[in-house]
PDB file of N, CA and C in Angstrom:
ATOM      1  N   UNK A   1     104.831 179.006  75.863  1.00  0.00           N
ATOM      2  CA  UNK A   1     104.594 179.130  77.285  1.00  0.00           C
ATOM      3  C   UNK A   1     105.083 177.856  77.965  1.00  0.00           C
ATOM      4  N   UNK A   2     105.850 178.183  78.974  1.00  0.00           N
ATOM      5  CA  UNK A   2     106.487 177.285  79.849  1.00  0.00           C
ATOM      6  C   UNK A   2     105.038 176.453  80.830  1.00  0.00           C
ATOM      7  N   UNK A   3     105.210 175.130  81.025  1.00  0.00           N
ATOM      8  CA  UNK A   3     104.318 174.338  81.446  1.00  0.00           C
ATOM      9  C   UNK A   3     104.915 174.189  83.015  1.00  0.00           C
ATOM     10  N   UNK A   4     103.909 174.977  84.173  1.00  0.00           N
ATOM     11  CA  UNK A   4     104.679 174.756  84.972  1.00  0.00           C
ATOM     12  C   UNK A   4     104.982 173.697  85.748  1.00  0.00           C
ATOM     13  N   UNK A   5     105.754 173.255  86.466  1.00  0.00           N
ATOM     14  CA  UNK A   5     106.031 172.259  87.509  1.00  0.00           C
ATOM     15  C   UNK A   5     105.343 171.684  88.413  1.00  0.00           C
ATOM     16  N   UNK A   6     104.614 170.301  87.769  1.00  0.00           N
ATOM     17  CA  UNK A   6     104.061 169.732  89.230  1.00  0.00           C
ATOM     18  C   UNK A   6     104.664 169.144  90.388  1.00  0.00           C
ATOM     19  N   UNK A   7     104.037 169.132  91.503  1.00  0.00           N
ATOM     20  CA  UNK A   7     104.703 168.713  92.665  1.00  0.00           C
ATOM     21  C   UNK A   7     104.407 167.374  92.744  1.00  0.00           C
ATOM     22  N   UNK A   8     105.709 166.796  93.279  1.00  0.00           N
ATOM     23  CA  UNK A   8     105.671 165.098  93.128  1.00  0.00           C
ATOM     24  C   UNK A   8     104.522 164.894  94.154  1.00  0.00           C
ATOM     25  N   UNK A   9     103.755 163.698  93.921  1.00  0.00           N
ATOM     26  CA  UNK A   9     102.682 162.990  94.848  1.00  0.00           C
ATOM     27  C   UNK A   9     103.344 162.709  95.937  1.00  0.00           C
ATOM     28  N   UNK A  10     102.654 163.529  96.972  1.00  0.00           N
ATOM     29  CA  UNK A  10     103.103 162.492  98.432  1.00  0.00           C
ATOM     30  C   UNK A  10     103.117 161.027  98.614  1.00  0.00           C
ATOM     31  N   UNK A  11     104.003 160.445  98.755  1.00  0.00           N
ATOM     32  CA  UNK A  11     104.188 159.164  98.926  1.00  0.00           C
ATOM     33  C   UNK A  11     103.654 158.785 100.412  1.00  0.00           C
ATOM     34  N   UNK A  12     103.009 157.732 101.023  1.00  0.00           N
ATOM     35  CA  UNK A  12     102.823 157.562 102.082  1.00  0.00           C
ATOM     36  C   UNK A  12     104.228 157.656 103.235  1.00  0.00           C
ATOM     37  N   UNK A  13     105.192 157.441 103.074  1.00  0.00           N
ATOM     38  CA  UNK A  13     106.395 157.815 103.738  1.00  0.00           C
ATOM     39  C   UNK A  13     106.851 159.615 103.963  1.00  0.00           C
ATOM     40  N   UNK A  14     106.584 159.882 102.761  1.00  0.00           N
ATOM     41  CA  UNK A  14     106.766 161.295 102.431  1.00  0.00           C
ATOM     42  C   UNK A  14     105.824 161.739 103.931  1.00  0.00           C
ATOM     43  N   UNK A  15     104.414 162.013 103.587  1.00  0.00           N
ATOM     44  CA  UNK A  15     103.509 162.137 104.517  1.00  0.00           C
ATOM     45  C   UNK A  15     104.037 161.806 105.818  1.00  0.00           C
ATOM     46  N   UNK A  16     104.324 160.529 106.565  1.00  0.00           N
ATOM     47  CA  UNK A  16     104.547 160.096 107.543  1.00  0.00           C
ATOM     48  C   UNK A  16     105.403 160.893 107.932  1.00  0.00           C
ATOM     49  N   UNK A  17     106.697 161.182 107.606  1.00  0.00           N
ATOM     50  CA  UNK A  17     107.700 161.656 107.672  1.00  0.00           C
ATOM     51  C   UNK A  17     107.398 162.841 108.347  1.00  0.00           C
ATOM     52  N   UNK A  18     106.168 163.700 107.299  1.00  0.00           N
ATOM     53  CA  UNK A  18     105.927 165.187 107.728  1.00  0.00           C
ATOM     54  C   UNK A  18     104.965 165.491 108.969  1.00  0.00           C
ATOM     55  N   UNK A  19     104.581 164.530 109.081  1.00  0.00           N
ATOM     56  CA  UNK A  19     103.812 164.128 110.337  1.00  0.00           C
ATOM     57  C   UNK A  19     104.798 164.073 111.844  1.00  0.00           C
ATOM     58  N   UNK A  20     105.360 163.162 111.142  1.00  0.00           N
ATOM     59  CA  UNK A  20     106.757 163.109 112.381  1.00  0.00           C
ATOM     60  C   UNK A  20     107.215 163.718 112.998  1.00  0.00           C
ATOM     61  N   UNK A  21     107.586 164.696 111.849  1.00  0.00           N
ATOM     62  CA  UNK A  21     108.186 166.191 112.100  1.00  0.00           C
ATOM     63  C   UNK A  21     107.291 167.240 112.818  1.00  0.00           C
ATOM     64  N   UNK A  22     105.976 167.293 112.394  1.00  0.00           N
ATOM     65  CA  UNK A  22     105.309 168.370 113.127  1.00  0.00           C
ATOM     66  C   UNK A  22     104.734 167.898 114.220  1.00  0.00           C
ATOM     67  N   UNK A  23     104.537 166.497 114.931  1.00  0.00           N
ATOM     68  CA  UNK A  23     104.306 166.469 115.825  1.00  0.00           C
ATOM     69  C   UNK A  23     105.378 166.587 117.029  1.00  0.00           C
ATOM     70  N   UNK A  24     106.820 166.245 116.564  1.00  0.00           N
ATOM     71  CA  UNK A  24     107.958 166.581 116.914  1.00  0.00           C
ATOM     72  C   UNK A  24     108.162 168.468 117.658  1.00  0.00           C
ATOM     73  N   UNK A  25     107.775 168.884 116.590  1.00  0.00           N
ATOM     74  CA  UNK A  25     107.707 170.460 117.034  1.00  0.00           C
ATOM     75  C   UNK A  25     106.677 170.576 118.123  1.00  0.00           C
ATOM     76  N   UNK A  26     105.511 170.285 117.405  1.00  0.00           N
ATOM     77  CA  UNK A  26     104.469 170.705 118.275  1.00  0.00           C
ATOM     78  C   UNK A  26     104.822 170.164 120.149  1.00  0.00           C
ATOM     79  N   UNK A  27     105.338 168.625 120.007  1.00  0.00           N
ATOM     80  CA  UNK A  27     105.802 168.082 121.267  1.00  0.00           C
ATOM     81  C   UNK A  27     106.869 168.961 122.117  1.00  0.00           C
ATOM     82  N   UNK A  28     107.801 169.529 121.421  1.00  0.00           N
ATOM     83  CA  UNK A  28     108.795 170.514 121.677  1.00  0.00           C
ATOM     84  C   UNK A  28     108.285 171.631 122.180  1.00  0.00           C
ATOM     85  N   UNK A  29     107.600 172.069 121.747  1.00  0.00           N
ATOM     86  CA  UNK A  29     107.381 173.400 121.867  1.00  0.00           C
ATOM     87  C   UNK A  29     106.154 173.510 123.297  1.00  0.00           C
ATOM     88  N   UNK A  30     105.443 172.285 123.629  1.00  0.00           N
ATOM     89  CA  UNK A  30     104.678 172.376 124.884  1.00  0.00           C
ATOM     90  C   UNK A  30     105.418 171.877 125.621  1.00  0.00           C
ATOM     91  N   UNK A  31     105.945 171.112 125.213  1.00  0.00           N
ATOM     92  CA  UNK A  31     107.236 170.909 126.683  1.00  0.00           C
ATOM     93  C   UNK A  31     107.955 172.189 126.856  1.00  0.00           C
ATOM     94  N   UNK A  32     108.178 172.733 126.542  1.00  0.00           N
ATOM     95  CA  UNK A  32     108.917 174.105 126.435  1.00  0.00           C
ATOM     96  C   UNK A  32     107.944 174.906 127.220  1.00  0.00           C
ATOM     97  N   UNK A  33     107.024 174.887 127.138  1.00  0.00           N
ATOM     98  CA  UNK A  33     105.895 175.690 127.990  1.00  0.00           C
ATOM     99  C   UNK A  33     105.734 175.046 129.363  1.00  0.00           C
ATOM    100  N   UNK A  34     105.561 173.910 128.930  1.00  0.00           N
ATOM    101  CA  UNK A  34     105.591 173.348 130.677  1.00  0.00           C
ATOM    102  C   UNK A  34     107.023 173.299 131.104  1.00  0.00           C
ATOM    103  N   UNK A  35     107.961 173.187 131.046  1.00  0.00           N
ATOM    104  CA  UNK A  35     109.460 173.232 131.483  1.00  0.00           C
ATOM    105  C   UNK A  35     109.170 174.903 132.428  1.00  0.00           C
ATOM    106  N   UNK A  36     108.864 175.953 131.201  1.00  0.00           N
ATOM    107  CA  UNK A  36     108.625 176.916 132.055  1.00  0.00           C
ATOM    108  C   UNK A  36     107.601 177.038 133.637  1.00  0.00           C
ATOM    109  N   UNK A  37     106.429 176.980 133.031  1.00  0.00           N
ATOM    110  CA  UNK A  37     106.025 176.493 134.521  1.00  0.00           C
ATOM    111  C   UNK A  37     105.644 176.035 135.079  1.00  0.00           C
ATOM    112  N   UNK A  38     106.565 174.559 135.338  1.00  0.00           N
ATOM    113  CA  UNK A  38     106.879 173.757 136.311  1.00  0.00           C
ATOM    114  C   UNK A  38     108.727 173.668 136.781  1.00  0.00           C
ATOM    115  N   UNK A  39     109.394 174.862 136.255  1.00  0.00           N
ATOM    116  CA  UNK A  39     110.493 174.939 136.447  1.00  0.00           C
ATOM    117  C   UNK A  39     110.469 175.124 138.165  1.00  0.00           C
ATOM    118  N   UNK A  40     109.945 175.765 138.877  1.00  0.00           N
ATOM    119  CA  UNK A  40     109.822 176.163 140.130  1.00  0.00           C
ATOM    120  C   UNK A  40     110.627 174.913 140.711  1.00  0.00           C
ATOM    121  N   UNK A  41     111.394 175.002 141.713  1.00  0.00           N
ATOM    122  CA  UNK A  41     112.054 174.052 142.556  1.00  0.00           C
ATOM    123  C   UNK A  41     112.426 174.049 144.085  1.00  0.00           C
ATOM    124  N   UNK A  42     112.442 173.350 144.634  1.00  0.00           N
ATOM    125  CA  UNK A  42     112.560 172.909 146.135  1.00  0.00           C
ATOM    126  C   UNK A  42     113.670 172.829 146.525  1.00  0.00           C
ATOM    127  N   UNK A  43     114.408 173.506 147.082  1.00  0.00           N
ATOM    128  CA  UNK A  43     115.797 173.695 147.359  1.00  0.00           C
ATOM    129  C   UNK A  43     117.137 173.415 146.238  1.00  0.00           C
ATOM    130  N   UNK A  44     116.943 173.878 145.482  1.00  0.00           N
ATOM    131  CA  UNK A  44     117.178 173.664 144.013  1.00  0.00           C
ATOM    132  C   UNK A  44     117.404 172.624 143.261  1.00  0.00           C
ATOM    133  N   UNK A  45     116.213 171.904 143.576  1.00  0.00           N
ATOM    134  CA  UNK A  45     116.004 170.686 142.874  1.00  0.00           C
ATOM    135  C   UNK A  45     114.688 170.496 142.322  1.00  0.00           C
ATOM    136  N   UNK A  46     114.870 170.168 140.823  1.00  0.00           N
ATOM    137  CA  UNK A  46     113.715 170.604 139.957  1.00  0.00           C
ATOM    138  C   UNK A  46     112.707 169.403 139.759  1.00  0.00           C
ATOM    139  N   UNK A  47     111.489 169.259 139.737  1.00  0.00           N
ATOM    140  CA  UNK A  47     110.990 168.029 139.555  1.00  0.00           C
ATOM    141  C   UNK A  47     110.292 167.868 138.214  1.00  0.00           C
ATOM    142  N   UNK A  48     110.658 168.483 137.350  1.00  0.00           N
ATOM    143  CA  UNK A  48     110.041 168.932 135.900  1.00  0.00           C
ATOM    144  C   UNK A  48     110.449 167.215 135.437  1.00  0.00           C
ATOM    145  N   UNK A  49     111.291 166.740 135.463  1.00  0.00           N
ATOM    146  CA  UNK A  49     111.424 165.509 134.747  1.00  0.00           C
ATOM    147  C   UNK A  49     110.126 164.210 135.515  1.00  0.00           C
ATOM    148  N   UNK A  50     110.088 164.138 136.598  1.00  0.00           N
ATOM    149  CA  UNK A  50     109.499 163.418 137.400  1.00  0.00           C
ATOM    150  C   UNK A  50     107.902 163.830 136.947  1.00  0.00           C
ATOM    151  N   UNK A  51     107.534 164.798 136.936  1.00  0.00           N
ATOM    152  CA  UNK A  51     105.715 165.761 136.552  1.00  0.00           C
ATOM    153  C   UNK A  51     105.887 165.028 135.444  1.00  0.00           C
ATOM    154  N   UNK A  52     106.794 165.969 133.918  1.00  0.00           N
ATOM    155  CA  UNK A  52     106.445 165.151 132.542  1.00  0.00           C
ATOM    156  C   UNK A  52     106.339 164.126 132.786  1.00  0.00           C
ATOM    157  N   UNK A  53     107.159 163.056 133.020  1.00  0.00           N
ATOM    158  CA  UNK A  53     107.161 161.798 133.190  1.00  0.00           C
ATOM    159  C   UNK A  53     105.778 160.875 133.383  1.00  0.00           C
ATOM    160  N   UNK A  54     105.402 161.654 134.370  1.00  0.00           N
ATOM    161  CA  UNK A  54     103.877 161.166 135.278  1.00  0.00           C
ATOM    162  C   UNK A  54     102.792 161.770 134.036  1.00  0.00           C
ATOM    163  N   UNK A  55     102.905 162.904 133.632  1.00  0.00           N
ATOM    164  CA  UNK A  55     102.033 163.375 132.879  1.00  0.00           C
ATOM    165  C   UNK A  55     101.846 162.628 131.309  1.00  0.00           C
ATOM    166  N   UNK A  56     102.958 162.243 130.601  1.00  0.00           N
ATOM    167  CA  UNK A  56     102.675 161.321 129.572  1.00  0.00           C
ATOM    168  C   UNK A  56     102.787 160.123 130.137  1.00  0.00           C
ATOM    169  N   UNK A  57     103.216 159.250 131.116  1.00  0.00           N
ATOM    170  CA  UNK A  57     102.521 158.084 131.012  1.00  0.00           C
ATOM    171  C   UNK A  57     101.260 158.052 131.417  1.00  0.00           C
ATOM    172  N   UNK A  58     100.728 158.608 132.125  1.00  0.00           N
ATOM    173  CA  UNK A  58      99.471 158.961 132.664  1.00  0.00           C
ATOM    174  C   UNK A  58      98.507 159.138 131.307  1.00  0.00           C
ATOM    175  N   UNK A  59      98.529 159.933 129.865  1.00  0.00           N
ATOM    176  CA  UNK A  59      97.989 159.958 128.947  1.00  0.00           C
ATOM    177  C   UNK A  59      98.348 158.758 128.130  1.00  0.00           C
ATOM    178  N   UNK A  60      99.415 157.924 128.463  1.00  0.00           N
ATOM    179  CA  UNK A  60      99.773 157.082 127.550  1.00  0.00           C
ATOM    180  C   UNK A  60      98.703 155.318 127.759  1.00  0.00           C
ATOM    181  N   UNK A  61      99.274 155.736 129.777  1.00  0.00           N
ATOM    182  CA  UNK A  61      98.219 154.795 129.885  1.00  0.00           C
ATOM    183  C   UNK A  61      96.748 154.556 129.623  1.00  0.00           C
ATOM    184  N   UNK A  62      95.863 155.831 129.722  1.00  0.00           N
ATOM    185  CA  UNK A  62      94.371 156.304 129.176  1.00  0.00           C
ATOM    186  C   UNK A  62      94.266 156.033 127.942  1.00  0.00           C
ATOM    187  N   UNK A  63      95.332 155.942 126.833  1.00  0.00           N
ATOM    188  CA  UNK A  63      95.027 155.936 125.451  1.00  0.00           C
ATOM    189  C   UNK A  63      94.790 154.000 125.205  1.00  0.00           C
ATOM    190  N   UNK A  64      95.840 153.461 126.157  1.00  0.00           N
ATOM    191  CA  UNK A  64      96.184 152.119 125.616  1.00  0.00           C
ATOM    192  C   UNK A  64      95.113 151.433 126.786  1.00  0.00           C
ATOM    193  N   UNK A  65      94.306 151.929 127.759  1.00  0.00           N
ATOM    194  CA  UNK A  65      93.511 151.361 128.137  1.00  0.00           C
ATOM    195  C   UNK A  65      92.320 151.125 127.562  1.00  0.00           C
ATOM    196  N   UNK A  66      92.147 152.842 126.754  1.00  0.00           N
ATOM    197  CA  UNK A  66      90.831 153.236 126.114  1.00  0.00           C
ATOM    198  C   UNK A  66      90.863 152.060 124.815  1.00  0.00           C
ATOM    199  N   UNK A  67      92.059 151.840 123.972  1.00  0.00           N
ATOM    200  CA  UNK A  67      92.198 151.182 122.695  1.00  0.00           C
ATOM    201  C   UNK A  67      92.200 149.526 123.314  1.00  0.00           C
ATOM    202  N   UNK A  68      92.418 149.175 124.590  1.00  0.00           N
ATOM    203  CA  UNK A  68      92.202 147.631 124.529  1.00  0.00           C
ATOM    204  C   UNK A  68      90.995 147.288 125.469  1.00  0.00           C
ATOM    205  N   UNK A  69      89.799 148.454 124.748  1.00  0.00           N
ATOM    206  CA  UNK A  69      88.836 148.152 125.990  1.00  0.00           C
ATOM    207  C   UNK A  69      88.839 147.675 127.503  1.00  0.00           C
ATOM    208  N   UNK A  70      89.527 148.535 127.902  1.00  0.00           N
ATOM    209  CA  UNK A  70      90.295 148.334 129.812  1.00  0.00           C
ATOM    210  C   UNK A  70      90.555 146.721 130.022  1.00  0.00           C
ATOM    211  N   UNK A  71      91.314 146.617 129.285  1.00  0.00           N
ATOM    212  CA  UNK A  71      91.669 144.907 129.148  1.00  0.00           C
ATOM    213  C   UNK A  71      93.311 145.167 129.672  1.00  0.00           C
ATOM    214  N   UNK A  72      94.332 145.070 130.710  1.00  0.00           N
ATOM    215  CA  UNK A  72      95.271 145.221 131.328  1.00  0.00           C
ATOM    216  C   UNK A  72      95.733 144.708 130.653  1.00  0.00           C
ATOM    217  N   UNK A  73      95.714 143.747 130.238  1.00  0.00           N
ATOM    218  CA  UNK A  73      97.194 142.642 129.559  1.00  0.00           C
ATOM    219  C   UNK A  73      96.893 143.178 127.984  1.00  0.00           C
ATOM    220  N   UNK A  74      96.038 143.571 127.521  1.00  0.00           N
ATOM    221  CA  UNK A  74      96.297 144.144 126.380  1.00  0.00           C
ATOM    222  C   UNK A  74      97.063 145.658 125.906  1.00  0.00           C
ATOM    223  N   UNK A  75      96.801 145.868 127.615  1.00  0.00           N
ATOM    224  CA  UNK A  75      96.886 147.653 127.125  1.00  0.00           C
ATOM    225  C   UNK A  75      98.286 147.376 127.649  1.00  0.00           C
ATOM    226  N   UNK A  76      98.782 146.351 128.253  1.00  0.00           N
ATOM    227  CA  UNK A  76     100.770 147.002 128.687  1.00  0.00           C
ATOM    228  C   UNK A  76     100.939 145.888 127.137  1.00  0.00           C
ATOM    229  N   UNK A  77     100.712 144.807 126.761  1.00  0.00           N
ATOM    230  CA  UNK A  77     100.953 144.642 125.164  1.00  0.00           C
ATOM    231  C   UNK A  77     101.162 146.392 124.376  1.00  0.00           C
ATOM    232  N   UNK A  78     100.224 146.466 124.569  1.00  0.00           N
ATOM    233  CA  UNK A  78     100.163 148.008 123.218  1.00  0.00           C
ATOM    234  C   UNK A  78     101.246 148.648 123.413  1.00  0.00           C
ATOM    235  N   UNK A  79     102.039 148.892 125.032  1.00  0.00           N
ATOM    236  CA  UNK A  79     103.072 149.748 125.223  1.00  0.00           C
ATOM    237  C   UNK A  79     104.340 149.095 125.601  1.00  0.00           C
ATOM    238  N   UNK A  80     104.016 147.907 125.084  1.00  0.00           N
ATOM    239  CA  UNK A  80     105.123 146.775 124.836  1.00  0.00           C
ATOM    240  C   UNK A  80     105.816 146.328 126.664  1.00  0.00           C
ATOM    241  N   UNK A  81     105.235 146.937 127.653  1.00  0.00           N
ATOM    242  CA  UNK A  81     105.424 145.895 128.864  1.00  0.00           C
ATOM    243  C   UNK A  81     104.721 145.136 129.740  1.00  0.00           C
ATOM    244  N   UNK A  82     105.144 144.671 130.686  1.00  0.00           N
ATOM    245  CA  UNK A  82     104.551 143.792 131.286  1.00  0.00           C
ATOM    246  C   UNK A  82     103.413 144.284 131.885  1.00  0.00           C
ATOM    247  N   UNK A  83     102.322 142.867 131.790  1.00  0.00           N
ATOM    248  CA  UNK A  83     100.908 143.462 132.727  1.00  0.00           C
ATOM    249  C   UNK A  83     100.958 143.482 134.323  1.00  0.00           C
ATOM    250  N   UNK A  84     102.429 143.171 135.047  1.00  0.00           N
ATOM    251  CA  UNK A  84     102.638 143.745 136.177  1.00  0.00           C
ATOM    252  C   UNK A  84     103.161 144.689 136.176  1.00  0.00           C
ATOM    253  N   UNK A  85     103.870 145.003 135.642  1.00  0.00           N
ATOM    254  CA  UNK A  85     104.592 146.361 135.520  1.00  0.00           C
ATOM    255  C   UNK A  85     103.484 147.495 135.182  1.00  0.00           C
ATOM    256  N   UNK A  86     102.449 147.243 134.505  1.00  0.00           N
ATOM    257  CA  UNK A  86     101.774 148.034 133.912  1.00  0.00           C
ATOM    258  C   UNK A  86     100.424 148.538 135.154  1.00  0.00           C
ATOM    259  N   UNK A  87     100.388 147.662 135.860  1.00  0.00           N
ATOM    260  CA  UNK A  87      99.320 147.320 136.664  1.00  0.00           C
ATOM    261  C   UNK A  87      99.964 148.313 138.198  1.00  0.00           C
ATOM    262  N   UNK A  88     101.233 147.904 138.035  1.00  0.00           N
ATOM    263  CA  UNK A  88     102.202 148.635 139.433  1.00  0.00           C
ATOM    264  C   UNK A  88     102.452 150.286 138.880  1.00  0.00           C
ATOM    265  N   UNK A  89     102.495 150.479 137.554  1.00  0.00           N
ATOM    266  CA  UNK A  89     102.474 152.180 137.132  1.00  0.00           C
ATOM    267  C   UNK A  89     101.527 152.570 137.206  1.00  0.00           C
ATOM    268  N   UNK A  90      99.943 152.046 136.944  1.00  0.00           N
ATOM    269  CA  UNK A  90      98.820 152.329 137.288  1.00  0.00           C
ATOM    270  C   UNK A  90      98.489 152.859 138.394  1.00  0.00           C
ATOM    271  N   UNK A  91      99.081 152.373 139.978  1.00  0.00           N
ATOM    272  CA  UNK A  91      98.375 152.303 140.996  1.00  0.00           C
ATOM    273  C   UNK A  91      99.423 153.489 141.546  1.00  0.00           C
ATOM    274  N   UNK A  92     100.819 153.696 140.608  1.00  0.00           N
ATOM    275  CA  UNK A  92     101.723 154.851 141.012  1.00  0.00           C
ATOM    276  C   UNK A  92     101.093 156.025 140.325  1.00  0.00           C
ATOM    277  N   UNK A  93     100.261 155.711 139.154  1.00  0.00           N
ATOM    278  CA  UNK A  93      99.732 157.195 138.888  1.00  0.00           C
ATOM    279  C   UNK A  93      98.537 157.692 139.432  1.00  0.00           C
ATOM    280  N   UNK A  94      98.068 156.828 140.120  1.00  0.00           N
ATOM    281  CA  UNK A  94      96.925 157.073 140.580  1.00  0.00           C
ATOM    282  C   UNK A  94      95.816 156.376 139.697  1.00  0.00           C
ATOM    283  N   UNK A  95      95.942 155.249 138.979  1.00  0.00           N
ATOM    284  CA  UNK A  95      95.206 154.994 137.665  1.00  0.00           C
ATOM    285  C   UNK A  95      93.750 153.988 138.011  1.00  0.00           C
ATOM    286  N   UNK A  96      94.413 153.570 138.842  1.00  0.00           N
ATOM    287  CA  UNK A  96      93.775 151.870 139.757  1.00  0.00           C
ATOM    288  C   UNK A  96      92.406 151.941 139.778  1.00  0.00           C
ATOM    289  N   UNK A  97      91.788 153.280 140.001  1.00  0.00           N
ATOM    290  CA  UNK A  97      90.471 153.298 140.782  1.00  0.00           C
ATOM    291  C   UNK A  97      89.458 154.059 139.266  1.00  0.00           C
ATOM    292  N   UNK A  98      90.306 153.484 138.036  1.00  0.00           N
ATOM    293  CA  UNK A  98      89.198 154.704 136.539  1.00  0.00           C
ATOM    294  C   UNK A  98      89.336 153.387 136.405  1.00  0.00           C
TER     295      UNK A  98
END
């Protein structure tokens, strides 16, 4: 009797990798949903790039505020820019007043 074939151990890269990938899809595939509707446009000009845009930095900023305990100069560190810059996207997303 043939001994069958084990599957190599995930390597921590291996893993990462597959991670990558399915959050890749998963990212794809709701943008794909919102592309649909927020496709709607204003004299045929679409603002779908400008919404996403606002909509992940808007979660990006909540994550890196939440992780540097609302510490400003830590949380534009985390997203690698400046704490004016970070402070001036804040008050463009509406962020200023959480």
């Amino acid at each position: 009797m043939k001994a069958k074939k084990q599957p190599k151990p995930a390597t921590g890269m291996n893993v990462q990798e597959t991670l990558n990938k399915a959050v890749e899809e998963i990212l794809e595939k709701k943008l794909d949903d919102l592309a649909t509707i927020l496709s709607g446009s204003d004299n045929g000009k679409s603002k779908l790039h400008a919404e996403v845009m606002a909509m992940v930095e808007t979660g990006l900023f909540k994550i890196a505020l939440r992780r540097s305990g609302n510490i400003k100069s830590t949380a534009a560190a985390f997203l690698g820019i400046h704490r004016n810059t970070f402070t001036d996207k804040m008050t463009k997303l509406g962020l200023d007043g959480e």
